[in-house]
C-alpha atoms as a PDB file:
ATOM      1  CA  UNK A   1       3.548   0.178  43.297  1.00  0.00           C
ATOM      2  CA  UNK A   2       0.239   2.966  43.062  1.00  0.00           C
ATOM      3  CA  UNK A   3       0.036   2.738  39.408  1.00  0.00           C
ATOM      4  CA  UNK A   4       1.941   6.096  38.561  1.00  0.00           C
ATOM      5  CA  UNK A   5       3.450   4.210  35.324  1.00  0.00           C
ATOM      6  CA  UNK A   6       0.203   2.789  34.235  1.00  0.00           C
ATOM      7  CA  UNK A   7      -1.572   6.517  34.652  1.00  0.00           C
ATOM      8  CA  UNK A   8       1.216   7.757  33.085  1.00  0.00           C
ATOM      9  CA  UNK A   9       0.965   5.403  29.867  1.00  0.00           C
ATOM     10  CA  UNK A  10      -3.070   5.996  30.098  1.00  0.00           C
ATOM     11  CA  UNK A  11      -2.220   9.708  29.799  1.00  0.00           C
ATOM     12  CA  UNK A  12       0.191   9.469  26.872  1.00  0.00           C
ATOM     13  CA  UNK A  13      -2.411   7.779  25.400  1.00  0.00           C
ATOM     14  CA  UNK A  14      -4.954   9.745  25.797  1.00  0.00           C
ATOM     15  CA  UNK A  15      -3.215  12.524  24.411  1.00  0.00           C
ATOM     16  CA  UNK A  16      -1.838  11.045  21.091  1.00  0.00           C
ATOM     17  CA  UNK A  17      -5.512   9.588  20.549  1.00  0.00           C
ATOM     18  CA  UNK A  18      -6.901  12.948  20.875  1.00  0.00           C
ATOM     19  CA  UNK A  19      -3.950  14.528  18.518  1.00  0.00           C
ATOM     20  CA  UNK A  20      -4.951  12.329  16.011  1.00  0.00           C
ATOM     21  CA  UNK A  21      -8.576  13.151  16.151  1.00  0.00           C
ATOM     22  CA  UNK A  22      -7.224  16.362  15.225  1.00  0.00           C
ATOM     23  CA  UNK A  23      -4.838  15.611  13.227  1.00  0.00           C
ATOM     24  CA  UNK A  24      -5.353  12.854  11.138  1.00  0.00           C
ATOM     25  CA  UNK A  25      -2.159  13.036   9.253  1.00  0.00           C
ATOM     26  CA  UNK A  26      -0.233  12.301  12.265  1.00  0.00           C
ATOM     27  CA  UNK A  27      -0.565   8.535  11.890  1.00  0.00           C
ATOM     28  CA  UNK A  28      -2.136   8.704   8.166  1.00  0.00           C
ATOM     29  CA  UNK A  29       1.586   9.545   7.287  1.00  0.00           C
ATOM     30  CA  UNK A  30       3.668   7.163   9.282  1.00  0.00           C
ATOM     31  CA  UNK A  31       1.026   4.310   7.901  1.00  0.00           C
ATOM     32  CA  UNK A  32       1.147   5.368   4.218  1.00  0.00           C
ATOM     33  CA  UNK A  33      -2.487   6.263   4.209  1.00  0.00           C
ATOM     34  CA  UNK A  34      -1.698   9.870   2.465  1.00  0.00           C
ATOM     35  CA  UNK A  35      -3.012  10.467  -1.130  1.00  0.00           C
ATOM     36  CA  UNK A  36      -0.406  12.144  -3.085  1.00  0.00           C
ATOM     37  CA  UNK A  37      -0.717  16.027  -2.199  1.00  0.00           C
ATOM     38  CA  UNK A  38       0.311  14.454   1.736  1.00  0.00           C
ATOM     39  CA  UNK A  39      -3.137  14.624   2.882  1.00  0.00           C
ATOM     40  CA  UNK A  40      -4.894  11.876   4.142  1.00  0.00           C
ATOM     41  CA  UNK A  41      -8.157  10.785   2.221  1.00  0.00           C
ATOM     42  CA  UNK A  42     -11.497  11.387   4.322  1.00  0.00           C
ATOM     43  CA  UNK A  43     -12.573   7.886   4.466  1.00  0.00           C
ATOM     44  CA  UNK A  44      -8.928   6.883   6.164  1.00  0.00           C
ATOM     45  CA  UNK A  45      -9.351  10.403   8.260  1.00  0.00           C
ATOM     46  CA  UNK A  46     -12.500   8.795   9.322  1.00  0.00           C
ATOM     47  CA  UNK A  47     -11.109   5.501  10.314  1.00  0.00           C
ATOM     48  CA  UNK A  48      -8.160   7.049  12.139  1.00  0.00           C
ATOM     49  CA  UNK A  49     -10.198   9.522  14.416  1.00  0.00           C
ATOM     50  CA  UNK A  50     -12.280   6.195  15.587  1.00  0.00           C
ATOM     51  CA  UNK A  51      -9.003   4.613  16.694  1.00  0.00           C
ATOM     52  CA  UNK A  52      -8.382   7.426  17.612  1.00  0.00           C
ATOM     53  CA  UNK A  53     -11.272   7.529  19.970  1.00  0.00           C
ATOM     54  CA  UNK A  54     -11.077   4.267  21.281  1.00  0.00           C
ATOM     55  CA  UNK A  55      -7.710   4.732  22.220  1.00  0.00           C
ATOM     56  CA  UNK A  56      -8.809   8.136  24.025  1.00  0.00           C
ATOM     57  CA  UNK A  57     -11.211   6.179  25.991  1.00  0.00           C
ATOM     58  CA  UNK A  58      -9.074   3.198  26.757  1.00  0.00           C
ATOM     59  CA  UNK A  59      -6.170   5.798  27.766  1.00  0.00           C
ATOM     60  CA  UNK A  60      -8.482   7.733  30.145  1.00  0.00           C
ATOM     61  CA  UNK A  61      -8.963   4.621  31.803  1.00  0.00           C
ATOM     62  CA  UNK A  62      -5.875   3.817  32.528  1.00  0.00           C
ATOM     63  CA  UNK A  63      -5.365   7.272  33.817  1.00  0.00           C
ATOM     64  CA  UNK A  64      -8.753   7.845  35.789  1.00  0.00           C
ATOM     65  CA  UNK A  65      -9.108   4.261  36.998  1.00  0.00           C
ATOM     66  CA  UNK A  66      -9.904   4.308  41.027  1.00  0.00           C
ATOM     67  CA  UNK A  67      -7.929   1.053  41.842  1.00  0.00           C
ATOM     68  CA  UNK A  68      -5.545  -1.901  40.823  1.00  0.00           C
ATOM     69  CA  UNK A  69      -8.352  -4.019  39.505  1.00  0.00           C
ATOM     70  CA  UNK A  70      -9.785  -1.350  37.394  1.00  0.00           C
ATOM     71  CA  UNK A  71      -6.664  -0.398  35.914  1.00  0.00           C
ATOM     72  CA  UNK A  72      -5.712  -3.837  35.575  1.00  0.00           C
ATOM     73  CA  UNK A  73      -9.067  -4.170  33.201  1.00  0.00           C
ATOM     74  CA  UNK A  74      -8.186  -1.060  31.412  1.00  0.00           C
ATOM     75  CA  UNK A  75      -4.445  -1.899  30.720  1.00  0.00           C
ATOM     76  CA  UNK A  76      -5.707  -5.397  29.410  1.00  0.00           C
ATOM     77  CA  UNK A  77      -8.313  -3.230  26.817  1.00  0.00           C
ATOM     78  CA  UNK A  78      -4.822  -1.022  26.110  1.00  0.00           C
ATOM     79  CA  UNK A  79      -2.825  -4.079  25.202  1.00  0.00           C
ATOM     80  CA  UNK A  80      -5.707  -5.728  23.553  1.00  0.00           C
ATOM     81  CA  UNK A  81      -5.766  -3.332  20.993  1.00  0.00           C
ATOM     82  CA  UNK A  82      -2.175  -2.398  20.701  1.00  0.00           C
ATOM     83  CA  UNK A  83      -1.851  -6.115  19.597  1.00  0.00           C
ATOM     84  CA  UNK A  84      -4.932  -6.448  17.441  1.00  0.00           C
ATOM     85  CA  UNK A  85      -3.425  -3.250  15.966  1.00  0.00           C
ATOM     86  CA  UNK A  86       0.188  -4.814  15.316  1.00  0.00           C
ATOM     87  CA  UNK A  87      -2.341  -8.094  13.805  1.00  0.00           C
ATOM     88  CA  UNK A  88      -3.531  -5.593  11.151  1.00  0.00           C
ATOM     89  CA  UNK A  89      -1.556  -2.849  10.155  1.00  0.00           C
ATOM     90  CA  UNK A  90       1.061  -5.275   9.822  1.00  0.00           C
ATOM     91  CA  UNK A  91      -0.521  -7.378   7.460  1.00  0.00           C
ATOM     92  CA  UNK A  92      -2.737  -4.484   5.951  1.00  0.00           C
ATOM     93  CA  UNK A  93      -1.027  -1.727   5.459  1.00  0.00           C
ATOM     94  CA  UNK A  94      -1.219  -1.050   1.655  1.00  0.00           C
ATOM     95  CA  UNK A  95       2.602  -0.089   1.475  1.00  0.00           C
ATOM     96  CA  UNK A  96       4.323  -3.247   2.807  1.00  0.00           C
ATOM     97  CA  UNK A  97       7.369  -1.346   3.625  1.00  0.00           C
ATOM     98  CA  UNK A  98       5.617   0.370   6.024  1.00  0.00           C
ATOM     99  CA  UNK A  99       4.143  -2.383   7.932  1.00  0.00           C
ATOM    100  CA  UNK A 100       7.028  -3.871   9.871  1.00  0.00           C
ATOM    101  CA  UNK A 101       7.695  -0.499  11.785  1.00  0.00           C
ATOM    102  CA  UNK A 102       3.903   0.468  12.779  1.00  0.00           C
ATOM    103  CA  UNK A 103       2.841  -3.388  13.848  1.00  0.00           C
ATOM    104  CA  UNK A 104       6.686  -2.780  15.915  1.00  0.00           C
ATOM    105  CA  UNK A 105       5.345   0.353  17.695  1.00  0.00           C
ATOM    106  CA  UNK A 106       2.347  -1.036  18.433  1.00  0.00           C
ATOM    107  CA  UNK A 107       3.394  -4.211  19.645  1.00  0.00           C
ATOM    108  CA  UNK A 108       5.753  -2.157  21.863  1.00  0.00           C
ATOM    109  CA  UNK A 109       3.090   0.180  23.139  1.00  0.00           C
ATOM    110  CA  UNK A 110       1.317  -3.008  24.113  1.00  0.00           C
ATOM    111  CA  UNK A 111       4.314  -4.727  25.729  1.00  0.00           C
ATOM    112  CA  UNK A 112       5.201  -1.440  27.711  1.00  0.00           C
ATOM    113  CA  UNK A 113       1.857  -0.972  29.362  1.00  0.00           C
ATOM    114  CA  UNK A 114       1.533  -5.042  30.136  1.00  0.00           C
ATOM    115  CA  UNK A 115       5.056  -4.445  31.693  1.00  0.00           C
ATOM    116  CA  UNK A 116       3.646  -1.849  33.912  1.00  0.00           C
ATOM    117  CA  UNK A 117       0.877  -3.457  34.960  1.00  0.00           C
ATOM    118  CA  UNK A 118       2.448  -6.351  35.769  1.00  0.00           C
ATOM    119  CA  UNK A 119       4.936  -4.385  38.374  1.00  0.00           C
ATOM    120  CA  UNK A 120       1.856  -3.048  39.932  1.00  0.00           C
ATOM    121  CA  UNK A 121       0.830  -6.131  40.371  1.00  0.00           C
ATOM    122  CA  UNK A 122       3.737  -7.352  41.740  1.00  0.00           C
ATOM    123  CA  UNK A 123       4.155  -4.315  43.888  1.00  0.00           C
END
């Protein structure tokens, strides 16, 4: 395989990290982490828009990366913190409800772009 699926994931990424640098409501809302006119509190903002860019630099990795073993490193960052995120917003989240759902997603996220690049590796 040439790493389409992993560039494709990186991009994907990259692009919902930079929306929610934007907008932090997009995953202040989902999360429960919305005061009670539906916007979400500056300090939370603030959190979200440094995941936010973390995950934008980790994505443009993934995209940008010049070979298998640099991807490989920059898929392992990806799924690192896809799983440290399912670790804490599943056991943070104020609103417990909520917390099965966005640890699932990110869990996912993190098992889809270990899936791809294991078949790179195996390619």
């Amino acid at each position: 395989m040439n790493g389409t699926a992993v560039r494709v994931l990186g991009a994907a990424t990259a692009a919902y990290s930079a929306a929610i640098m934007i907008r932090p409501r997009w995953l202040g809302r989902p999360c429960g982490l919305t005061g009670p006119d539906g916007d979400v509190p500056t300090s939370a903002a603030l959190l979200i828009r440094a995941v936010g860019a973390r995950d934008l630099a980790v994505g443009t990795a993934m995209l940008l990366a010049s070979g298998p073993s640099a991807r490989r490193t920059a898929t392992a960052c990806r799924v690192a913190a896809d799983l440290s995120d399912a670790a804490l917003f599943g056991t943070l989240l104020p609103d417990a409800g909520r917390r099965p759902k966005i640890a699932g997603f990110a869990a996912a996220w993190g098992a889809l772009c270990a899936a791809a690049a294991a078949a790179e590796s195996r390619g």
